[in-house]
PDB file of N, CA and C in Angstrom:
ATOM      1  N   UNK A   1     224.347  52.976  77.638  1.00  0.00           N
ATOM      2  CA  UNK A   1     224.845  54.084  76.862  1.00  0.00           C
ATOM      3  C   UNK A   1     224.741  55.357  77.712  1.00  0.00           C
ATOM      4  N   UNK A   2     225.679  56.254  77.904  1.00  0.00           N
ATOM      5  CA  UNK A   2     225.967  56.781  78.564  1.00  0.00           C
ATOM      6  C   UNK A   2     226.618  58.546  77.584  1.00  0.00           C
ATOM      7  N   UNK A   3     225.842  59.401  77.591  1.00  0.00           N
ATOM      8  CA  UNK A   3     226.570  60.839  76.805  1.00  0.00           C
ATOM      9  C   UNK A   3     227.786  61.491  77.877  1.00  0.00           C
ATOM     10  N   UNK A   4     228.564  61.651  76.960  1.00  0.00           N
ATOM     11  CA  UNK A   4     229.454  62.284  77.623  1.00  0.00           C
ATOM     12  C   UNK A   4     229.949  63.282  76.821  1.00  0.00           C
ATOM     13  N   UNK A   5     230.828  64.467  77.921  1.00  0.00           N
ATOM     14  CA  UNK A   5     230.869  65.805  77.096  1.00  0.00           C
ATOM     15  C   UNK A   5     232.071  66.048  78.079  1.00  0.00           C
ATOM     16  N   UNK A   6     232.798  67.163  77.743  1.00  0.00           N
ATOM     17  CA  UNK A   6     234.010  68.140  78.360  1.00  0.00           C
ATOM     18  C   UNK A   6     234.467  68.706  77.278  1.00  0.00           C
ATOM     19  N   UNK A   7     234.778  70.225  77.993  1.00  0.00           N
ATOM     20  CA  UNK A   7     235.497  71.456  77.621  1.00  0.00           C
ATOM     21  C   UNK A   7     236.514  72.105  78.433  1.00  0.00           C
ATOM     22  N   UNK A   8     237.638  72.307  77.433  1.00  0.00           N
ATOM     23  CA  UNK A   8     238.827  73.432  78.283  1.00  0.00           C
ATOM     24  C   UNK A   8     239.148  74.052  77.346  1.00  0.00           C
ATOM     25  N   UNK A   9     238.799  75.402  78.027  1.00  0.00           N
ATOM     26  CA  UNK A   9     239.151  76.498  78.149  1.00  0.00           C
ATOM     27  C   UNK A   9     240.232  77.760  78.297  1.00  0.00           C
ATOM     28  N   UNK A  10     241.675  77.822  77.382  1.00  0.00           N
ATOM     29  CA  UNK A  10     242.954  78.574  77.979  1.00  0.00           C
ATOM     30  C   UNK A  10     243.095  80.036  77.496  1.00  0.00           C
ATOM     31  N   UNK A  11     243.587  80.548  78.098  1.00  0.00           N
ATOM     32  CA  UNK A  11     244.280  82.066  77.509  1.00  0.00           C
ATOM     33  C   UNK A  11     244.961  82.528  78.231  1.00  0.00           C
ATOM     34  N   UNK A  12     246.428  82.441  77.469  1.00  0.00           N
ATOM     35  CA  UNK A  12     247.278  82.692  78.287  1.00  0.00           C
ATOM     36  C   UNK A  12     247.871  84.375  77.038  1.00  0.00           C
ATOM     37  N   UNK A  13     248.633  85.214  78.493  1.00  0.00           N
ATOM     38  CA  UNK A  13     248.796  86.972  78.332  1.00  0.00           C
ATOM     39  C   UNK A  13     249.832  86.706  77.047  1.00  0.00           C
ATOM     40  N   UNK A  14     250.935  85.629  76.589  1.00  0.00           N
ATOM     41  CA  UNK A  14     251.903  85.528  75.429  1.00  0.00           C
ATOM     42  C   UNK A  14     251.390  85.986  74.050  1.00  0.00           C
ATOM     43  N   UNK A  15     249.637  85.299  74.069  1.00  0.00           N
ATOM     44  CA  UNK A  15     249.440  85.191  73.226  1.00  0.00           C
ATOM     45  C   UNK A  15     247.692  86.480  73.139  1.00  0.00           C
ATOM     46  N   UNK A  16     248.030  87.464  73.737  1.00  0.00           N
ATOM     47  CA  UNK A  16     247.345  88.147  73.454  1.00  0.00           C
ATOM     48  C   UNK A  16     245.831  87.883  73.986  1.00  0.00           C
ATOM     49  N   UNK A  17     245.948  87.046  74.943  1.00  0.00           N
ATOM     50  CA  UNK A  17     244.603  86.718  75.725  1.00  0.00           C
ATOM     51  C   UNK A  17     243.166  86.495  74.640  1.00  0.00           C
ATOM     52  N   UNK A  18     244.224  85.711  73.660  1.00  0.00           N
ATOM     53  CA  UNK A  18     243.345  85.138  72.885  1.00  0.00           C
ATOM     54  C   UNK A  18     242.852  83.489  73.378  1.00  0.00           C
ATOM     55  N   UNK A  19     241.461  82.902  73.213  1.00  0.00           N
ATOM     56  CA  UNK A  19     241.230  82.119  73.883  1.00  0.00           C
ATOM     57  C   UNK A  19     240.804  80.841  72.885  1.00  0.00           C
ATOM     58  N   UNK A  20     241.700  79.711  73.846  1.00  0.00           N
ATOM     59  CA  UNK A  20     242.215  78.434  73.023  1.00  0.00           C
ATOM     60  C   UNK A  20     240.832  77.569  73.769  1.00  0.00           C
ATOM     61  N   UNK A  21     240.013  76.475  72.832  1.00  0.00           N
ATOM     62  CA  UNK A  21     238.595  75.807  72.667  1.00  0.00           C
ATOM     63  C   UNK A  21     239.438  74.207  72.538  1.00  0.00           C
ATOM     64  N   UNK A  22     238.826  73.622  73.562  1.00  0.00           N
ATOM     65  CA  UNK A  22     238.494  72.040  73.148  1.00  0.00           C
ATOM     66  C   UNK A  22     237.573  71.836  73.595  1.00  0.00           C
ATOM     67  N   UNK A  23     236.807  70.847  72.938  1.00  0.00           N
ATOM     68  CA  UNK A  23     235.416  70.547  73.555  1.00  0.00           C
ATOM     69  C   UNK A  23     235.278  68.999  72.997  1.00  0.00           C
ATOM     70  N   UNK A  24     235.299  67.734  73.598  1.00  0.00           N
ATOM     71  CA  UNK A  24     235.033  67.035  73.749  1.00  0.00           C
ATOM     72  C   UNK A  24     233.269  66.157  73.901  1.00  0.00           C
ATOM     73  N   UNK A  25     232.856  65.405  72.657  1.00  0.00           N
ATOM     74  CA  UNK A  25     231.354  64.799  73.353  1.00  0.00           C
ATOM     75  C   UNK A  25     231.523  63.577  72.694  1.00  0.00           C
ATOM     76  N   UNK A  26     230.793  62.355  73.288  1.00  0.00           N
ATOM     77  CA  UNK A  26     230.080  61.550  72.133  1.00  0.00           C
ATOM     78  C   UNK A  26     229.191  60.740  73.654  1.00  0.00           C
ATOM     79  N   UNK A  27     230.058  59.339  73.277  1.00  0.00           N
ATOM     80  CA  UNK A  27     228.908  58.572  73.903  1.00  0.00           C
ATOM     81  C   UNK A  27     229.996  57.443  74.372  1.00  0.00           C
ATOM     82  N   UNK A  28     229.527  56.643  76.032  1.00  0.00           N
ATOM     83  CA  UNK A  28     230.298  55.654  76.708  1.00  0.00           C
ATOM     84  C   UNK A  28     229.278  54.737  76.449  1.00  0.00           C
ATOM     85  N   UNK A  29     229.750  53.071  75.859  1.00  0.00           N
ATOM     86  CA  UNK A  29     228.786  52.346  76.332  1.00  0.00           C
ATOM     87  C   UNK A  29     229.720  51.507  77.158  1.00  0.00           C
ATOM     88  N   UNK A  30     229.022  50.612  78.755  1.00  0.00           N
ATOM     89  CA  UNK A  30     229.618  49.736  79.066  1.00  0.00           C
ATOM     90  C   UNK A  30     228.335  49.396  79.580  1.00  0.00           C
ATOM     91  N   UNK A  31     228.315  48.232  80.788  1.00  0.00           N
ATOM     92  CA  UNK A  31     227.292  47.586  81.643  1.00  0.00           C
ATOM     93  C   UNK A  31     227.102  48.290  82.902  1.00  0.00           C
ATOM     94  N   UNK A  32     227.010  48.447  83.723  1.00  0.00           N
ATOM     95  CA  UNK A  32     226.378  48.606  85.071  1.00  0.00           C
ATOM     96  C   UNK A  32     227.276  48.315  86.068  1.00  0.00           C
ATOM     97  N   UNK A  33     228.301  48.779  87.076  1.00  0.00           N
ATOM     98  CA  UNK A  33     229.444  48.292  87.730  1.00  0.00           C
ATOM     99  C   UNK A  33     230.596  47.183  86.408  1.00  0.00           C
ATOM    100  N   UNK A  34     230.696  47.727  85.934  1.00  0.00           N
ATOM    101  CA  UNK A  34     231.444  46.738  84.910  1.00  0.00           C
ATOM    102  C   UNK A  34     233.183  48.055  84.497  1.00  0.00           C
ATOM    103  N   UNK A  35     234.077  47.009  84.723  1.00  0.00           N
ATOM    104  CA  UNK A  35     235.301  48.200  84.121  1.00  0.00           C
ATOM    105  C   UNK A  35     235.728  48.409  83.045  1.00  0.00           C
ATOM    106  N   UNK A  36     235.255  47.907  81.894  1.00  0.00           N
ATOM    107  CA  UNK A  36     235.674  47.981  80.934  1.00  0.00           C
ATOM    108  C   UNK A  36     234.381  48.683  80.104  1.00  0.00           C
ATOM    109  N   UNK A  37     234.893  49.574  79.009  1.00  0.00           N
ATOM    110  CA  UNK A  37     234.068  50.634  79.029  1.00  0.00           C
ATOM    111  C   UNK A  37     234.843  51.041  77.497  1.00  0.00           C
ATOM    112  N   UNK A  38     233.639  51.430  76.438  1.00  0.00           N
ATOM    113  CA  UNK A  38     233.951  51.802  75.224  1.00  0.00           C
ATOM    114  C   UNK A  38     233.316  52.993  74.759  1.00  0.00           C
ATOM    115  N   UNK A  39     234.124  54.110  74.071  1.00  0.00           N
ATOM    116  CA  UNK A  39     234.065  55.434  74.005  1.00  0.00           C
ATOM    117  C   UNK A  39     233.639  55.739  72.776  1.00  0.00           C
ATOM    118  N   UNK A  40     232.801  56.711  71.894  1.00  0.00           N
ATOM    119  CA  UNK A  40     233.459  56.942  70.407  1.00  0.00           C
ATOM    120  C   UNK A  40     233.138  58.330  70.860  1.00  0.00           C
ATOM    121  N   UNK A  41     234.050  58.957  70.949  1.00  0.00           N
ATOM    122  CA  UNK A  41     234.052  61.051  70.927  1.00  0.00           C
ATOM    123  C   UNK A  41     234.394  61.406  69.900  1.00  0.00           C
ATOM    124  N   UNK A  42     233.664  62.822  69.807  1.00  0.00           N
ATOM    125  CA  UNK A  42     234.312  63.755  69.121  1.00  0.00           C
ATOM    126  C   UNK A  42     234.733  64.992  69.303  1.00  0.00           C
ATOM    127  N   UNK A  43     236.209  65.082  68.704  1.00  0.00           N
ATOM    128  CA  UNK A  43     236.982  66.205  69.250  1.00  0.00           C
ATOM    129  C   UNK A  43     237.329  67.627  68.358  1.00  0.00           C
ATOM    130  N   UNK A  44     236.795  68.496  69.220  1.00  0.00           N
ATOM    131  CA  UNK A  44     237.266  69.772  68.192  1.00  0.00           C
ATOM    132  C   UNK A  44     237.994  71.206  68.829  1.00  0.00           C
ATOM    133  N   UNK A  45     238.967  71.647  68.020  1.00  0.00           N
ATOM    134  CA  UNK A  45     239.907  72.730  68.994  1.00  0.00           C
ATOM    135  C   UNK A  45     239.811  73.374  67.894  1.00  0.00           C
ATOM    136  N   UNK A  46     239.965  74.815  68.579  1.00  0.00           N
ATOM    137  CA  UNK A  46     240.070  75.812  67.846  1.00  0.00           C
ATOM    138  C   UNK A  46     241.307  76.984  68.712  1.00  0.00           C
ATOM    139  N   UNK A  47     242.118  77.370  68.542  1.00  0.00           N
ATOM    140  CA  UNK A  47     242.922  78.016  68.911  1.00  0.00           C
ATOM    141  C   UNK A  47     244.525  78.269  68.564  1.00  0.00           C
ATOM    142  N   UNK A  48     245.191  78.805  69.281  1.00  0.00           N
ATOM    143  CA  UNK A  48     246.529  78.762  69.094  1.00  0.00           C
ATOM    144  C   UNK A  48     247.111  76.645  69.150  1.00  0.00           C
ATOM    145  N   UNK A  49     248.001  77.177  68.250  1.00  0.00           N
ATOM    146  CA  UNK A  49     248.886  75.794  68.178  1.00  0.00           C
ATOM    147  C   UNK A  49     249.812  74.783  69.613  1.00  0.00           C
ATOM    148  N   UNK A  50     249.028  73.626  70.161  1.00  0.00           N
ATOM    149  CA  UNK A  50     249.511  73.461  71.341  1.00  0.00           C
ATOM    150  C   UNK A  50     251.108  73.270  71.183  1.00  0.00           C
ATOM    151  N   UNK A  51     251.431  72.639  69.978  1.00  0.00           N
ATOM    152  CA  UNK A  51     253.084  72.275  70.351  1.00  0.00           C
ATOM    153  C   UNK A  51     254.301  73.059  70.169  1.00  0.00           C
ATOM    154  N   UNK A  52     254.673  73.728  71.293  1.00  0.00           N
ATOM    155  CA  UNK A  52     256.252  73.935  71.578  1.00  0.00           C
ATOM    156  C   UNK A  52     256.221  75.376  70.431  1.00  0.00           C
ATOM    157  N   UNK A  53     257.226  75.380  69.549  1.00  0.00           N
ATOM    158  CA  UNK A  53     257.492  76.547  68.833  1.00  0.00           C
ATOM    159  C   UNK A  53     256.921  77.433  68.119  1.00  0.00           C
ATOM    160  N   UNK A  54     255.354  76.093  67.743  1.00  0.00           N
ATOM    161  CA  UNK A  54     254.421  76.967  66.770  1.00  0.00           C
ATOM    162  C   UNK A  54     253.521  77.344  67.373  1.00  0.00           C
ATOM    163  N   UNK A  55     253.090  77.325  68.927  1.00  0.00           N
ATOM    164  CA  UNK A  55     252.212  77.885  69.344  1.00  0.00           C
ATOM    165  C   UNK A  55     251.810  79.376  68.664  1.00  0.00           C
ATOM    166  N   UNK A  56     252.088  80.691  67.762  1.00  0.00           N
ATOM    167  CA  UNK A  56     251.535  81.253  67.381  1.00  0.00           C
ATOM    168  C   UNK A  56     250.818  81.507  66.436  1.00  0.00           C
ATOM    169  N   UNK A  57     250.890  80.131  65.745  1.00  0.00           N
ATOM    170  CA  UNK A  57     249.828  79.734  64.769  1.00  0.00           C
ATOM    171  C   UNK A  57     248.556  79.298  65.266  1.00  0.00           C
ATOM    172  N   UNK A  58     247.477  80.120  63.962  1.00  0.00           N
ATOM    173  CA  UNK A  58     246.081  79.441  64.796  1.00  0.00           C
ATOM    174  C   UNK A  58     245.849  77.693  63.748  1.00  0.00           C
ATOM    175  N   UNK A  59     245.261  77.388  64.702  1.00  0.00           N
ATOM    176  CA  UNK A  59     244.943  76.480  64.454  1.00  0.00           C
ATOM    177  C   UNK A  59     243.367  75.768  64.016  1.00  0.00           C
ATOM    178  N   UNK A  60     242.665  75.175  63.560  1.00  0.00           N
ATOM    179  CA  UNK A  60     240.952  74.281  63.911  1.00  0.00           C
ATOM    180  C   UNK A  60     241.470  73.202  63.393  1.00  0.00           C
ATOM    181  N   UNK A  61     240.737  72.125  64.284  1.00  0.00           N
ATOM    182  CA  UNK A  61     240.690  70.819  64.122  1.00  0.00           C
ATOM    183  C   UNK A  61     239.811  69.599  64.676  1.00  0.00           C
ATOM    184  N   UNK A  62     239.295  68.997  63.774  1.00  0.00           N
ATOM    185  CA  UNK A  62     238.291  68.142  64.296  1.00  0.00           C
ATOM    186  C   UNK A  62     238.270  66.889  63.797  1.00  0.00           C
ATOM    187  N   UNK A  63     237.793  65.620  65.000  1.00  0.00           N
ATOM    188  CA  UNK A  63     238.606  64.646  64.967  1.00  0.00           C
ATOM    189  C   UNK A  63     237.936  63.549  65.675  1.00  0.00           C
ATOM    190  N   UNK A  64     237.643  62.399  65.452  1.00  0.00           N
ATOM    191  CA  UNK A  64     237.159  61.136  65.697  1.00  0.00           C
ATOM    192  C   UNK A  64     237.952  60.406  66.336  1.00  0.00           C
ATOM    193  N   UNK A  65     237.463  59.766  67.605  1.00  0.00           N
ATOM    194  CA  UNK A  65     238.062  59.179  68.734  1.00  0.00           C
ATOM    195  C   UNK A  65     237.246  57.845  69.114  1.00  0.00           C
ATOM    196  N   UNK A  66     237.761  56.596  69.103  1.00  0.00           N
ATOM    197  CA  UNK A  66     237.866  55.729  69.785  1.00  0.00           C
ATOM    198  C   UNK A  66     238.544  55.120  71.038  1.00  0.00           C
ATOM    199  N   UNK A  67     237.829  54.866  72.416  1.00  0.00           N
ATOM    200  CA  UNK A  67     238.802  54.476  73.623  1.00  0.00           C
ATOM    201  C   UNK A  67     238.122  53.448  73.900  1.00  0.00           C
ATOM    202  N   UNK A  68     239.416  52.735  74.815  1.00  0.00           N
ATOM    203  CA  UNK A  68     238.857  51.773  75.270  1.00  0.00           C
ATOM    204  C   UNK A  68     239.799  51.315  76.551  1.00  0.00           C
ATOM    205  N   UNK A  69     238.850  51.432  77.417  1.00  0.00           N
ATOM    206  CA  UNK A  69     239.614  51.271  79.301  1.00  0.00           C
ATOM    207  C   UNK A  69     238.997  49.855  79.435  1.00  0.00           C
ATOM    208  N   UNK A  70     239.908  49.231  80.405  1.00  0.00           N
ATOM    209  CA  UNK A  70     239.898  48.255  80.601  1.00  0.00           C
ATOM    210  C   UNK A  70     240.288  48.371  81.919  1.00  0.00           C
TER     211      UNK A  70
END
């Protein structure tokens, strides 16, 4: 078991150099040199709207993630 975490960080001048939050954590489990590898994160954004027209809407959202690499 393995914690894992990441954050990004944007602000772009369109939108008033207001600043857009993702932050990414949970936990990897796999074995030891092994490639296959299972995730459960959790995801939360807070900012302007990423898609296309509505970017000037704000947005929060938080959200449960399962991966799985192989």
């Amino acid at each position: 078991m393995t914690p894992v975490l990441g954050a990004d960080f944007k602000s772009f001048e369109q939108l008033n150099w207001t600043l857009n939050v993702n932050v990414v954590g949970g936990l990897e489990f796999s074995r030891a040199g092994a490639l296959r590898r299972f995730r459960v994160l959790v995801n939360y954004y807070h900012g302007n709207n990423p898609y296309g027209q509505f970017y000037g809407q704000k947005v929060e959202s938080l959200g449960l993630g399962v991966y799985l690499a192989f």
